[in-house]
C-alpha atoms as a PDB file:
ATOM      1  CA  UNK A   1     -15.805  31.054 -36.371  1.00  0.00           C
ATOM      2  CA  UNK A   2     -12.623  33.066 -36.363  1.00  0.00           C
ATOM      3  CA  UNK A   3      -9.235  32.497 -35.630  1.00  0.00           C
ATOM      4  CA  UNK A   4      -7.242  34.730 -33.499  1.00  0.00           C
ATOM      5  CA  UNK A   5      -4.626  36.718 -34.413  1.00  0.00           C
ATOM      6  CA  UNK A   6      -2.669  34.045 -31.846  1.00  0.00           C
ATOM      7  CA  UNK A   7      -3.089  31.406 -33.398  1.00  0.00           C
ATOM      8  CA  UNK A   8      -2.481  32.898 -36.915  1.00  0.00           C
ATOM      9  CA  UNK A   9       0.919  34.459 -35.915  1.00  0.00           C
ATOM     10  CA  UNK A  10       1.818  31.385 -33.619  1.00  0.00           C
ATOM     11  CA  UNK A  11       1.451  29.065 -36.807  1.00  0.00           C
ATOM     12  CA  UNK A  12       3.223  31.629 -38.774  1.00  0.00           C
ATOM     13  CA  UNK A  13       6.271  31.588 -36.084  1.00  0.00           C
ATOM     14  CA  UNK A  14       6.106  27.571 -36.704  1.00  0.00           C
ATOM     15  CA  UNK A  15       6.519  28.002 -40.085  1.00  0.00           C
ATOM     16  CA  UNK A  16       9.404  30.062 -40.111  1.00  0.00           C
ATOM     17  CA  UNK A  17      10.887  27.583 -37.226  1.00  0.00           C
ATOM     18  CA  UNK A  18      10.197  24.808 -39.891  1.00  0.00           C
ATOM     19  CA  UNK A  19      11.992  26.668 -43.127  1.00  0.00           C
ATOM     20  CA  UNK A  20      14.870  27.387 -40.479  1.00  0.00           C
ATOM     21  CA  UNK A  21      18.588  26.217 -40.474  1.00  0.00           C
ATOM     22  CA  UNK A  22      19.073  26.993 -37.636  1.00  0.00           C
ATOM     23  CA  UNK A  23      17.335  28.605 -34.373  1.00  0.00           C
ATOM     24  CA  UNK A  24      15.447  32.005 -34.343  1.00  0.00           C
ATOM     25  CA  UNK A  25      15.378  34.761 -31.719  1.00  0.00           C
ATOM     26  CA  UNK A  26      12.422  36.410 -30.679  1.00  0.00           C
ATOM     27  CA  UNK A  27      13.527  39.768 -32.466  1.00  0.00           C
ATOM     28  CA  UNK A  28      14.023  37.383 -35.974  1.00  0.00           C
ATOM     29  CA  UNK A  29      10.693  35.872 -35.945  1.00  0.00           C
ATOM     30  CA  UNK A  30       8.907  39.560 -35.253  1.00  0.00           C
ATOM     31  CA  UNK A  31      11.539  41.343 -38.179  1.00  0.00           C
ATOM     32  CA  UNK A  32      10.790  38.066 -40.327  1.00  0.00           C
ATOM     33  CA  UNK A  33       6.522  37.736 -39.671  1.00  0.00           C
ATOM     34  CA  UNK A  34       6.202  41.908 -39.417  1.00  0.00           C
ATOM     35  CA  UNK A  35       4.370  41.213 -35.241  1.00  0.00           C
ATOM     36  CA  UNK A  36       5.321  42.615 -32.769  1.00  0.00           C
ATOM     37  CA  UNK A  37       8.596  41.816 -30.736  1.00  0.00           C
ATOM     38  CA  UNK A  38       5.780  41.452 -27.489  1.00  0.00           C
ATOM     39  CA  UNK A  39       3.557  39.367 -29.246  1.00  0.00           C
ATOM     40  CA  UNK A  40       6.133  36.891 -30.614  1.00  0.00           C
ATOM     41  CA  UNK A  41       7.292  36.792 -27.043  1.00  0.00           C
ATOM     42  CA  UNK A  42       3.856  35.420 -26.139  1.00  0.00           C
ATOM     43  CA  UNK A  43       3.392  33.007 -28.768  1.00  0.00           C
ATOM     44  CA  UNK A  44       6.825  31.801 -27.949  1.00  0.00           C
ATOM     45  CA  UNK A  45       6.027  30.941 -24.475  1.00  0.00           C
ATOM     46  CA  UNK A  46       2.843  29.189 -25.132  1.00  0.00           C
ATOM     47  CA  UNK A  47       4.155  26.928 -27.729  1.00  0.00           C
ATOM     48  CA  UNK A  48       7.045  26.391 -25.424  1.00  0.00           C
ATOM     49  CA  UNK A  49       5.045  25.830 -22.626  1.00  0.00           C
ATOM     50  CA  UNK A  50       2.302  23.269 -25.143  1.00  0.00           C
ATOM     51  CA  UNK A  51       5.873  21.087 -26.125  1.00  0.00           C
ATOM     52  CA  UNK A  52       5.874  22.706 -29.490  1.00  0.00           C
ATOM     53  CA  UNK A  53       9.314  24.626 -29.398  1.00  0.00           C
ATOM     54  CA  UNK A  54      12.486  24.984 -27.040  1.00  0.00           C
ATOM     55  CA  UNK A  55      14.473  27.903 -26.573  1.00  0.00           C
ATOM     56  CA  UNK A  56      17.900  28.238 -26.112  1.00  0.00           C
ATOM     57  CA  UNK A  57      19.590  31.382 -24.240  1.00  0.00           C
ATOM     58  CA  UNK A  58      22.953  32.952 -24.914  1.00  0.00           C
ATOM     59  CA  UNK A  59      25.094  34.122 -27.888  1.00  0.00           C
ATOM     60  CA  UNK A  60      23.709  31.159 -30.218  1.00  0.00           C
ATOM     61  CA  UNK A  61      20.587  30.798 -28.323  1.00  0.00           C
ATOM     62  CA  UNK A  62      17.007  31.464 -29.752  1.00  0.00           C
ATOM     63  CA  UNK A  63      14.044  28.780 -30.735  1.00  0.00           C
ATOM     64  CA  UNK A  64      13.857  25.719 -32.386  1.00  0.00           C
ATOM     65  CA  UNK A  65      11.207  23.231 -32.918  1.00  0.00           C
ATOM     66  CA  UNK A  66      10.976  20.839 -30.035  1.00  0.00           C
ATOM     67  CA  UNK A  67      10.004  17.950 -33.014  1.00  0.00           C
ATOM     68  CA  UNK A  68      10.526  17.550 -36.800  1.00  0.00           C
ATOM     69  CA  UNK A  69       7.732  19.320 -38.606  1.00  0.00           C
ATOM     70  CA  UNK A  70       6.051  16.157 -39.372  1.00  0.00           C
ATOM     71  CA  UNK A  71       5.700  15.526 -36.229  1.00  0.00           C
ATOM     72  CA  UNK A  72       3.870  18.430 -34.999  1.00  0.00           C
ATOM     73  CA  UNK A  73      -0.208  18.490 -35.183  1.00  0.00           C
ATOM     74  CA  UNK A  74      -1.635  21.322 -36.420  1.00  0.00           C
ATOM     75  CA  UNK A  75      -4.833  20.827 -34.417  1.00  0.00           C
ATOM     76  CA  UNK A  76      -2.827  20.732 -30.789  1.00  0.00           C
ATOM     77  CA  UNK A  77      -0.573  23.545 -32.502  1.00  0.00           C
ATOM     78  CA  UNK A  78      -3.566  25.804 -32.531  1.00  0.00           C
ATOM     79  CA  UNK A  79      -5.308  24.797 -29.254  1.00  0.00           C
ATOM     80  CA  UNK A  80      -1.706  25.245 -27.545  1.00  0.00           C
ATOM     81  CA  UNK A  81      -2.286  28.794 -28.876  1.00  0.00           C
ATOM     82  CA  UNK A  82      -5.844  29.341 -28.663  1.00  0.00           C
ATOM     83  CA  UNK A  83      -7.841  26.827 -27.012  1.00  0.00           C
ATOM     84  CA  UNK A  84     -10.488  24.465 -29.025  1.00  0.00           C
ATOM     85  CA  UNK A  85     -13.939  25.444 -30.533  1.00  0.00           C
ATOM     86  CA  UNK A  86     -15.679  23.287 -28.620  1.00  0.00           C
ATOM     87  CA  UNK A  87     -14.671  22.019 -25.581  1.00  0.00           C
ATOM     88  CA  UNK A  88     -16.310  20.512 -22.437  1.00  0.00           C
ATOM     89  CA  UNK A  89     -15.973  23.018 -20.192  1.00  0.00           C
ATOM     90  CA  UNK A  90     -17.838  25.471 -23.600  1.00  0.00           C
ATOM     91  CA  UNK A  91     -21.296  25.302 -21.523  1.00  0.00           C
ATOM     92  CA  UNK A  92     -20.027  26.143 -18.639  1.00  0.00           C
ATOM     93  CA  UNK A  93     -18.566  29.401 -19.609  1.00  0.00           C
ATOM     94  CA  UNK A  94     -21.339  30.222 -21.651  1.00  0.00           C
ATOM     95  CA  UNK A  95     -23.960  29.400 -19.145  1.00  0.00           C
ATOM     96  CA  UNK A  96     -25.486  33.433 -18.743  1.00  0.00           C
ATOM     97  CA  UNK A  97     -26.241  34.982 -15.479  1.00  0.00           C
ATOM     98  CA  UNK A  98     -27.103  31.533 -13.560  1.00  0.00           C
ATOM     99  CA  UNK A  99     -24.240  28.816 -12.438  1.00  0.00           C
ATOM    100  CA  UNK A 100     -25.505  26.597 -15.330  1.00  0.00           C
ATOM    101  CA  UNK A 101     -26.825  27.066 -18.446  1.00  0.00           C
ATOM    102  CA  UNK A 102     -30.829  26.975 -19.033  1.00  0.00           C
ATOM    103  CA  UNK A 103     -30.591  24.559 -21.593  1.00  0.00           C
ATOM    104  CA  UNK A 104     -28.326  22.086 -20.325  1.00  0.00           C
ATOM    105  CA  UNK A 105     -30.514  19.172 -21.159  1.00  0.00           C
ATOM    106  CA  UNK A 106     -31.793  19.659 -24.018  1.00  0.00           C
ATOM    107  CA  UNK A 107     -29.704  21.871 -26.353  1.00  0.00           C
ATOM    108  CA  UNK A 108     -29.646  21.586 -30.267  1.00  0.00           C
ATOM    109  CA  UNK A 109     -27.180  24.129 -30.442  1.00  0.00           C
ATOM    110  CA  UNK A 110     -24.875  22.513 -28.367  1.00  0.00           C
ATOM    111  CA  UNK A 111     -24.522  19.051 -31.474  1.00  0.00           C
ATOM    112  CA  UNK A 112     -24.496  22.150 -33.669  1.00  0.00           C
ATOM    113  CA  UNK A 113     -20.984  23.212 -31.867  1.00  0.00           C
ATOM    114  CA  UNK A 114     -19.912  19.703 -31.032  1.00  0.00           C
ATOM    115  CA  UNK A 115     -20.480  18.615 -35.157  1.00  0.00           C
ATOM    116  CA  UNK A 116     -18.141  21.810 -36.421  1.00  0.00           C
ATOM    117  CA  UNK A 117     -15.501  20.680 -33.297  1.00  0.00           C
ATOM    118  CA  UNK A 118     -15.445  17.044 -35.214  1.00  0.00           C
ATOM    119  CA  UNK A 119     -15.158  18.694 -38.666  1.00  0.00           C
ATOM    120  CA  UNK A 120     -12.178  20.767 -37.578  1.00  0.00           C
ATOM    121  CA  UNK A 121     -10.299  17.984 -35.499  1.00  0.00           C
ATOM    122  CA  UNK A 122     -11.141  15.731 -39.063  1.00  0.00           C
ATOM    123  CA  UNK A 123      -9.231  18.284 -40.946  1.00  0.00           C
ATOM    124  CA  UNK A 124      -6.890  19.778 -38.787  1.00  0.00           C
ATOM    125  CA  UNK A 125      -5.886  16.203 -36.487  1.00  0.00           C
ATOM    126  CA  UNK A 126      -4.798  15.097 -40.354  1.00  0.00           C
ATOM    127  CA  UNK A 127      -2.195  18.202 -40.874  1.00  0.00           C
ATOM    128  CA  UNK A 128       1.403  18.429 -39.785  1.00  0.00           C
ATOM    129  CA  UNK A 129       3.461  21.237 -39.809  1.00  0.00           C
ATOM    130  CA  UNK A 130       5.391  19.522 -42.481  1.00  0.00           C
ATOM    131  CA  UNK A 131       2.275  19.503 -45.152  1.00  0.00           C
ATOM    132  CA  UNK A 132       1.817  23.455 -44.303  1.00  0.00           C
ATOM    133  CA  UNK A 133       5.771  23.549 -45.367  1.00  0.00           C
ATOM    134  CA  UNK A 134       4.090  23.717 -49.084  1.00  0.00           C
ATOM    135  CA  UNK A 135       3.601  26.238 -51.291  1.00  0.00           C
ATOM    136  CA  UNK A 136      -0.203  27.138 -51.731  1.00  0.00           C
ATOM    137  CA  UNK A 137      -0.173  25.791 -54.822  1.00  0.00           C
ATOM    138  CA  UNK A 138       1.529  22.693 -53.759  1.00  0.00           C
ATOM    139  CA  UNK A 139      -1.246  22.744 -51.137  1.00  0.00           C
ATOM    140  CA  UNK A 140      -3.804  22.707 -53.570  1.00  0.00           C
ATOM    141  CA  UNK A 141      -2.505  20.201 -55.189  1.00  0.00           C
ATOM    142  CA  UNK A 142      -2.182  18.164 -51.845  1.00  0.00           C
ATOM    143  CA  UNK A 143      -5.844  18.762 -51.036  1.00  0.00           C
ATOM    144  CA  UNK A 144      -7.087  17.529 -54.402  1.00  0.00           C
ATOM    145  CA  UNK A 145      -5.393  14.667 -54.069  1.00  0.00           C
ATOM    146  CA  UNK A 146      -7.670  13.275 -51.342  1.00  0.00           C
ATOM    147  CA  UNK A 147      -5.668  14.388 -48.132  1.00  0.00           C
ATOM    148  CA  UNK A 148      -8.566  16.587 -46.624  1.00  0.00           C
ATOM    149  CA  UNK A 149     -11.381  16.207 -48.200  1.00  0.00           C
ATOM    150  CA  UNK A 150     -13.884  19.089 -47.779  1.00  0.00           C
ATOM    151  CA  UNK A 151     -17.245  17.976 -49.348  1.00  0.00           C
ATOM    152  CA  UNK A 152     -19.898  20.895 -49.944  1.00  0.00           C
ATOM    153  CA  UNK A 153     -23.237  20.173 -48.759  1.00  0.00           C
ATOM    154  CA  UNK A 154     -26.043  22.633 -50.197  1.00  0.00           C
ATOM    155  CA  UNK A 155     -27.506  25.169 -47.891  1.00  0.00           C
ATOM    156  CA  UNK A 156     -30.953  24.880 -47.637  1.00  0.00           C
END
C-alpha cells in the first residue's frame, strides 16, 4: 500500500490550515509545504469540494478550515483526496480484459483487501486533525497510551 503524494501534501495543507491564525493563500501553503503552487491548487479544490476547507477571495481572502480540527476525520480527509483502499466498486475496476472479474465468487484475495480496508478505517476513523496537531513525540506518546492500538501479529 502507498499513499499518494495527494494525499500526503493534502494532509500537510490541513495541517498548516490547523496551526493557522488566520487564512492561507494558495501561494502560502506551496512557499510554507515546499509543493508546487499547481498542486496546492488541486488539493485545495478537492478538500473544498469533500467539505474540508472554504476559501475566501479578495485582499484578505485565502483558505480556512471549513470545521475545528477536531472535527475533521482523517480517514474522509484522505479519501476526499485519494479515494479508499478498498472500495465496492475495487472489483470492478480491477476486473482484467472481461466486464467482470473471473473470480467474482469466490475470491480470497478480495477478504484479504476488505480486512486491511477495516484495519485502516479502525485506525484512521479514530484520528482527527486535531490529534495530528502533535508533535511526533507527543504522538508517540498519544499512541502508547491506548488511542490506536497497533498489535503485531507474527508473520508466518
Amino acid at each position: 500500500m502507498k499513499l499518494s503524494a495527494q494525499e500526503e501534501y493534502g494532509l500537510r495543507c490541513l495541517l498548516r490550515l490547523g496551526y493557522a491564525e488566520a487564512s492561507l493563500t494558495l501561494a502560502e501553503l506551496a512557499r510554507q509545504e515546499s509543493i508546487s503552487l499547481a498542486n496546492v491548487a488541486k488539493m485545495m479544490r478537492a478538500l473544498r469540494r469533500g467539505g474540508l476547507v472554504t476559501s475566501t477571495r479578495g485582499k484578505d481572502g485565502g483558505y480556512t478550515l471549513a470545521r475545528p480540527p477536531h472535527e475533521i476525520n482523517v480517514g474522509a480527509a484522505l479519501a476526499v483526496l485519494g479515494g479508499r483502499f478498498f472500495d465496492k466498486r475495487f472489483c470492478d475496476r480491477h476486473a482484467g480484459v472481461d466486464a467482470a472479474c473471473a473470480n467474482m465468487t469466490d475470491c480470497s484475495i478480495r477478504s484479504v483487501w476488505r480486512l486491511l480496508q477495516d484495519a485502516v478505517d479502525s485506525v484512521l476513523g479514530k484520528m482527527t486533525l486535531q490529534d495530528l496537531l502533535r508533535s511526533e513525540a507527543e504522538m508517540k506518546t498519544w499512541r502508547g497510551q491506548g488511542r490506536i492500538s497497533l498489535q503485531r501479529h507474527p508473520v508466518a
